[in-house]
Protein backbone atom coordinates (compact mmCIF):
# COMPACT_ATOMS: atom_id res chain seq x y z
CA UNK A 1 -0.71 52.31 25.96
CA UNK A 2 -0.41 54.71 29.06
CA UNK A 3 2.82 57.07 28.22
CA UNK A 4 4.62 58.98 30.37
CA UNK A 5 5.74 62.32 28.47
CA UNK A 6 8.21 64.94 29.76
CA UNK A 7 8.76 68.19 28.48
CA UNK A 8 4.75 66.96 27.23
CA UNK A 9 3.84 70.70 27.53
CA UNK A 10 6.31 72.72 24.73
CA UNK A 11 6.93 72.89 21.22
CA UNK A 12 7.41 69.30 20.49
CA UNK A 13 5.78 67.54 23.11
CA UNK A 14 2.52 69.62 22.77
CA UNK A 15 2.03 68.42 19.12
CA UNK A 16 3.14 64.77 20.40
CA UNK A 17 0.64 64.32 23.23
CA UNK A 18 -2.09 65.66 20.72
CA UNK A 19 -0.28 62.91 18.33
CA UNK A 20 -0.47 60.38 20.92
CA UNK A 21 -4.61 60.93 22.13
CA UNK A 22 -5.01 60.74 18.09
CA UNK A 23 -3.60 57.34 18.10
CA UNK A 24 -5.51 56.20 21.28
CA UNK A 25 -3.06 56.37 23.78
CA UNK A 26 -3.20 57.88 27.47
CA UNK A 27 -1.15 60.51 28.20
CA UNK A 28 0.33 61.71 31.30
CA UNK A 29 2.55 64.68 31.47
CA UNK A 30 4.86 66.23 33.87
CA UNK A 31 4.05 69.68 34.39
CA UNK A 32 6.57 71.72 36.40
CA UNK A 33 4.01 74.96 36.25
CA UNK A 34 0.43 75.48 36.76
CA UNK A 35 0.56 76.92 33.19
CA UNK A 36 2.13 73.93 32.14
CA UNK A 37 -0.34 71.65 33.83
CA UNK A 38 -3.95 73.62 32.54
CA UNK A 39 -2.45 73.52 28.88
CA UNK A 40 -2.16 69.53 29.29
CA UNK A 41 -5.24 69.37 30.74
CA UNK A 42 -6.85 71.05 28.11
CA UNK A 43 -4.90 68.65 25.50
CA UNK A 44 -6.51 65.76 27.14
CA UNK A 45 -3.68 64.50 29.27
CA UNK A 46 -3.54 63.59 32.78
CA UNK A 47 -0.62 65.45 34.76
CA UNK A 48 2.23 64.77 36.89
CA UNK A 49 3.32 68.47 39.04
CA UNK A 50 7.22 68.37 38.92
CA UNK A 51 10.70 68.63 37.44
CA UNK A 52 13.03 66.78 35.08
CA UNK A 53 15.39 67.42 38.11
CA UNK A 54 13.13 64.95 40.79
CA UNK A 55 14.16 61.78 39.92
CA UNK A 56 11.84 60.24 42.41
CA UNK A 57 8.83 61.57 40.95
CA UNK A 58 10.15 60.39 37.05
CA UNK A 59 10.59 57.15 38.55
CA UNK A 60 7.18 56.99 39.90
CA UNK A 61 5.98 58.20 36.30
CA UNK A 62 7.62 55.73 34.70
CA UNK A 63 6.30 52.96 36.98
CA UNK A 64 2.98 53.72 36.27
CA UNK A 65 2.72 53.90 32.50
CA UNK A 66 3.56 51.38 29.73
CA UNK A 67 6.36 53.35 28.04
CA UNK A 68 8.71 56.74 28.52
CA UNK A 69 8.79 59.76 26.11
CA UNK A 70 11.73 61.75 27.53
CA UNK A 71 11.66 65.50 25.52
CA UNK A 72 12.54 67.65 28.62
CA UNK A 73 15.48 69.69 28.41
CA UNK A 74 16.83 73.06 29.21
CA UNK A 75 17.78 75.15 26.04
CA UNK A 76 19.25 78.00 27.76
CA UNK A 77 23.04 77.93 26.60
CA UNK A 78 24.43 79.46 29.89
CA UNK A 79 22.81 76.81 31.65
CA UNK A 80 23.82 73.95 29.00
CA UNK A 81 25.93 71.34 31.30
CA UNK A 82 23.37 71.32 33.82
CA UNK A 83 20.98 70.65 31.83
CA UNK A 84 22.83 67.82 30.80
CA UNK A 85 23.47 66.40 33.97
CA UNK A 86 19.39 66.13 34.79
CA UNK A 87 19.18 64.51 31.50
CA UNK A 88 21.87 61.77 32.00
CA UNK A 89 19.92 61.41 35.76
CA UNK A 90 16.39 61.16 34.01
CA UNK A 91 17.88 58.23 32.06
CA UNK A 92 19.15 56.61 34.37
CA UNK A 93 16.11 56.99 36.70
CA UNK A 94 13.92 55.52 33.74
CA UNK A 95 16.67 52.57 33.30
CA UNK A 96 16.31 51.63 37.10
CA UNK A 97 12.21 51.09 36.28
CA UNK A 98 12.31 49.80 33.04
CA UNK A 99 15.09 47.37 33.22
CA UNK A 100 13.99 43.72 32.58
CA UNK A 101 10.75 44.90 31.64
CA UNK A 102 11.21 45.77 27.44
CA UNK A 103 8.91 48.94 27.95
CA UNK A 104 9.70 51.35 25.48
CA UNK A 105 11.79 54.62 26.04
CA UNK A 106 12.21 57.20 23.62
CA UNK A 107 14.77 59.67 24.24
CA UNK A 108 14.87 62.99 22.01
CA UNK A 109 18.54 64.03 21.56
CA UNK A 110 19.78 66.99 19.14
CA UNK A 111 22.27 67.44 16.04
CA UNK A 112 21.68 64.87 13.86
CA UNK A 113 25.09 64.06 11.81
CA UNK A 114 24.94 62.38 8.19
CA UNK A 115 22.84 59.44 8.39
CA UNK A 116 21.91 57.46 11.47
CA UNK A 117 24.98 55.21 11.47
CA UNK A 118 27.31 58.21 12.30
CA UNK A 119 27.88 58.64 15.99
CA UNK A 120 29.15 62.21 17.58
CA UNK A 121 32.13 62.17 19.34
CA UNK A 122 31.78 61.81 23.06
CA UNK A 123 34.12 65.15 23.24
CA UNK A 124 31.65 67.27 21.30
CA UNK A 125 28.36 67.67 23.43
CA UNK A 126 27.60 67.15 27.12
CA UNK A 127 24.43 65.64 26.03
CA UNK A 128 26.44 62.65 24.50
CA UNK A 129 26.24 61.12 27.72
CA UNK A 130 22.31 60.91 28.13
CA UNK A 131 22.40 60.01 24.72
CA UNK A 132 24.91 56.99 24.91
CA UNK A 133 23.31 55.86 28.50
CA UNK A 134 19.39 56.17 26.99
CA UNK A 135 20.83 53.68 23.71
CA UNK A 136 22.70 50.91 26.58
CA UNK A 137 19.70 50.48 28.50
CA UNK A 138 18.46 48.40 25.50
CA UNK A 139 21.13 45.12 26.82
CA UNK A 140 19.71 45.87 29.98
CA UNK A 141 15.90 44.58 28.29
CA UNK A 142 14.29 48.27 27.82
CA UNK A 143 13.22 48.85 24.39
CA UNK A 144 14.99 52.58 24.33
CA UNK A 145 15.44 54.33 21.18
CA UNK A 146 17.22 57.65 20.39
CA UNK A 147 15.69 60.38 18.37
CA UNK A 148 17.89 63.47 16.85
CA UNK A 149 16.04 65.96 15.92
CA UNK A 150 17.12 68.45 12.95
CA UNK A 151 18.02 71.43 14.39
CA UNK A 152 15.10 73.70 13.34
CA UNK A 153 12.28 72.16 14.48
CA UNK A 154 9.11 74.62 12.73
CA UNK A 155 5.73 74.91 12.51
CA UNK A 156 4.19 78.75 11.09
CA UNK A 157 7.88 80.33 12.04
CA UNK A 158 7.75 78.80 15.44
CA UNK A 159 11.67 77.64 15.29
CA UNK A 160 14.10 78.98 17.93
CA UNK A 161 16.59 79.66 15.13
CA UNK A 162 14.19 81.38 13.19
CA UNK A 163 12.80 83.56 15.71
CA UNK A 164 16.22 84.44 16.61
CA UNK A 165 17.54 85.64 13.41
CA UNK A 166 14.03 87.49 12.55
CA UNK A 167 14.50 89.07 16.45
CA UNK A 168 18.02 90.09 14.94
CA UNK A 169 17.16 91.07 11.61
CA UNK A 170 14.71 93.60 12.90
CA UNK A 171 17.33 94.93 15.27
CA UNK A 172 19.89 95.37 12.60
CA UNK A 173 17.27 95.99 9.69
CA UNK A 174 18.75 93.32 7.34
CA UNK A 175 18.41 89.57 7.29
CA UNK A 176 21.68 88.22 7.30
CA UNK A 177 23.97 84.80 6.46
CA UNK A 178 27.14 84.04 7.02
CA UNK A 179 29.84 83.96 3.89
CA UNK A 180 27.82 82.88 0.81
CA UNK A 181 25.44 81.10 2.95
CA UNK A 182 25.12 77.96 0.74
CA UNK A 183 25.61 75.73 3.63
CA UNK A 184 22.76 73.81 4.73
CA UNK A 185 20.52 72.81 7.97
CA UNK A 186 18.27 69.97 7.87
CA UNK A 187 14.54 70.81 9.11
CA UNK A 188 11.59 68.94 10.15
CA UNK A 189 7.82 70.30 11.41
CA UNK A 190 6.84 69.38 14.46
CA UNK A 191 3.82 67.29 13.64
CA UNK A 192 6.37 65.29 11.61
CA UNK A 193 8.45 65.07 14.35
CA UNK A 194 5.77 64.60 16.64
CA UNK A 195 4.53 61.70 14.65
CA UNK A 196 8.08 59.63 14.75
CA UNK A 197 8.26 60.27 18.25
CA UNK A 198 4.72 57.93 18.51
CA UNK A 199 6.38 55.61 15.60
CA UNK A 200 9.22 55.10 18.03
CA UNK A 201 7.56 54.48 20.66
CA UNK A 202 5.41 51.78 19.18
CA UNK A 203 7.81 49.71 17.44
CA UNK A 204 11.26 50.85 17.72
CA UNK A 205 13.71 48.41 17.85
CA UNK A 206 15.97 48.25 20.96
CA UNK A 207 19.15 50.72 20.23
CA UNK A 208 17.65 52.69 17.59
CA UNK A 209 18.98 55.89 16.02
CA UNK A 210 16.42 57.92 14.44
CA UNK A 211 16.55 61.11 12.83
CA UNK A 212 13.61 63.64 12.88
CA UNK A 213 14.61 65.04 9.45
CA UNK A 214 12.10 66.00 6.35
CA UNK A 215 14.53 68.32 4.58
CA UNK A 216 18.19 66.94 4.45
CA UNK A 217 19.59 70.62 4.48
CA UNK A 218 18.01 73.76 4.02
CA UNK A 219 20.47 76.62 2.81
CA UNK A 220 20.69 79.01 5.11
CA UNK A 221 20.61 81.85 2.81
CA UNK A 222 17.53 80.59 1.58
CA UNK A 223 16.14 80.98 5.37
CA UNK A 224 17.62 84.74 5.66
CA UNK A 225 15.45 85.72 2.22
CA UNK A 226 12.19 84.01 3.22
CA UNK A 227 12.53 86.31 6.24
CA UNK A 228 13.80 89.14 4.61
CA UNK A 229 10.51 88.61 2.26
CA UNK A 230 8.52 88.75 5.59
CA UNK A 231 9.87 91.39 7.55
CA UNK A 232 10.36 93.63 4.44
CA UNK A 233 13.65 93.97 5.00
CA UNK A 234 17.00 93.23 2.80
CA UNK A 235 19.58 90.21 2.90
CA UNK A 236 22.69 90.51 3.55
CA UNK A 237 26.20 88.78 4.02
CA UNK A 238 27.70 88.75 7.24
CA UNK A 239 31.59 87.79 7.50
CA UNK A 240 32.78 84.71 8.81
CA UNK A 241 34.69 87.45 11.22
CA UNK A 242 32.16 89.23 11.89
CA UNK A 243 29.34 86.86 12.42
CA UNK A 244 29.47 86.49 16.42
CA UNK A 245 29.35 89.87 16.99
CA UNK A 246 26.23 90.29 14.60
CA UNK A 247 24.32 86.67 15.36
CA UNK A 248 25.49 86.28 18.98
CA UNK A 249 26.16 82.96 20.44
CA UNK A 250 23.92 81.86 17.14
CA UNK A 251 27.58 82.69 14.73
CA UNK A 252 29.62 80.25 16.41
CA UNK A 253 27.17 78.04 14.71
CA UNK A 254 25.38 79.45 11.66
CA UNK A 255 28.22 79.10 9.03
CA UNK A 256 28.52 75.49 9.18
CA UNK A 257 27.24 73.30 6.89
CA UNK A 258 25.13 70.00 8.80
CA UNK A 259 22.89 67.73 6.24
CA UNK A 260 21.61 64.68 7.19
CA UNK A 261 19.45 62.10 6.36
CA UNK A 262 16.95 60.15 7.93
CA UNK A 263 16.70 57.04 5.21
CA UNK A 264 17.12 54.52 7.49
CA UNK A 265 14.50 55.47 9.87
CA UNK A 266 12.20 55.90 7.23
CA UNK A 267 12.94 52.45 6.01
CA UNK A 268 12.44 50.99 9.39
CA UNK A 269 9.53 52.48 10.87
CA UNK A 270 7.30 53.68 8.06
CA UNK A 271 8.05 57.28 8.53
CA UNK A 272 6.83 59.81 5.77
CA UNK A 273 7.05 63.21 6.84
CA UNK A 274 3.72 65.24 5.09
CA UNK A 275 3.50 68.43 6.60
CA UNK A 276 4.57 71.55 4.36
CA UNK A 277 8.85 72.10 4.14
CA UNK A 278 10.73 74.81 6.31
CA UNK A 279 10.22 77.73 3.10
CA UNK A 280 7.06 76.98 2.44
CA UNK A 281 6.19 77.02 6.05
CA UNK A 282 7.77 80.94 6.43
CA UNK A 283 5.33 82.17 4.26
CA UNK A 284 3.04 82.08 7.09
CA UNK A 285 5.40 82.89 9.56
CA UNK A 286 3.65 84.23 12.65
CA UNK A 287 6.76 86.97 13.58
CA UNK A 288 6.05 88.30 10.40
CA UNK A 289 5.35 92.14 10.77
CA UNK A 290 5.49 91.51 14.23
């Protein structure tokens, strides 16, 4: 199968074109940087030059390929609703080529809540709309699926929470938690990850909600010690009160307790994640005396 893969250049969609080539596929990615394009290139993959934001050219993408791996998206808080916005117009662009056709389209989609038959409130992200327009093109005859992924995402301390609260830890000189710190994130490596976007994509059923999750919830106290172990540094509590001034936009967040599971998409498309848990991964963190 030809596949069209945004965002086909970064942490996720890096490991999935490699995933992909593995599992005979062709690849092309858009590439909005020369960077961008030379690392697909040297993955294997063919290249598309352009943005998530030219709908014209994501239509032509998708028009030439036999299914849609949509992972581009904009992480920078400040910039949050936008981002949003080209997401909901990426899906839609897709729709208007796939429609009629039952190609597949995967869309990747954050914050995966208890188990793949609870749906998020439309008040509660901006990205609810992408979401909720990606999982109706499926009466509309595409075969689109929607994949949350846990929120860290890791692979050798790669995660953007991780590095963020080892970036902070070093700056404060202790690894910190919020309260007790016995709430819990789920977690997932990106090969895993990588490897349910391709299961998706394959045979999906139309309307599917997956969840990328190995570890149902990891406590985040547990993730402040493993990098307390690596950066040589204590762990420490941080207030409830006191925890956006300390972590940043990051406290508004890192109190609350989110497991999930991801039984059902297990059950329905074969998935076993294999590659070594969140913890165990830290121990080989690459920030680590850095």
């Amino acid at each position: 199968m030809r596949v069209f893969v945004t965002g086909a250049s970064g942490f996720i969609g890096s490991a999935l074109v490699v995933e992909l080539l593995g599992a005979g596929h062709e690849v092309c990615g858009l590439a909005r940087s020369d960077a961008a394009a030379e690392a697909l290139t040297g993955l294997g993959a063919e290249v598309l030059h352009g943005t998530v934001e030219d709908v014209e050219l994501l239509r032509t993408g998708a028009a030439e390929s036999a299914g849609v791996v949509h992972l581009a998206f904009n992480h920078d808080m400040s910039q949050h609703e936008a981002a949003a916005r080209a997401e909901l117009g990426a899906v839609r662009a897709f729709g208007e080529v796939l429609a009629g056709s039952g190609r597949p389209l995967v869309v990747a989609s954050g914050g995966p809540m208890g188990s793949e038959r609870d749906l998020r409130p439309p008040s509660t992200s901006p990205r609810v709309a992408g979401a909720t327009a990606a999982l109706a093109l499926a009466e509309r005859g595409v075969r689109s699926s929607l994949v949350r992924l846990a929120p860290m995402v890791h692979d050798r301390g790669r995660c953007s929470t991780v590095e963020t609260l080892a970036r902070i830890a070093r700056e404060s000189g202790f690894s910190g938690y919020v309260e007790q710190g016995a709430n819990r994130w789920p977690a997932v490596h990106r090969r895993d990850a990588a490897r349910l976007f391709r299961l998706a994509l394959e045979s999906a059923a139309p309307g599917s909600v997956l969840h990328a999750v190995a570890e149902e919830g990891v406590p985040i106290r547990h993730v402040a010690e493993a990098i307390g172990t690596r950066l040589d540094l204590p762990v420490e509590s941080v207030s409830a009160e006191d925890a956006v001034e300390h972590f940043g936009f990051l406290g508004r967040l890192l109190g609350l307790d989110l497991p999930a599971t991801s039984e059902i998409t297990r059950a329905a498309l074969g998935w076993a994640p294999s590659e070594p848990g969140l913890l165990a991964d830290l121990e080989d963190a690459e920030f680590a005396g850095s």
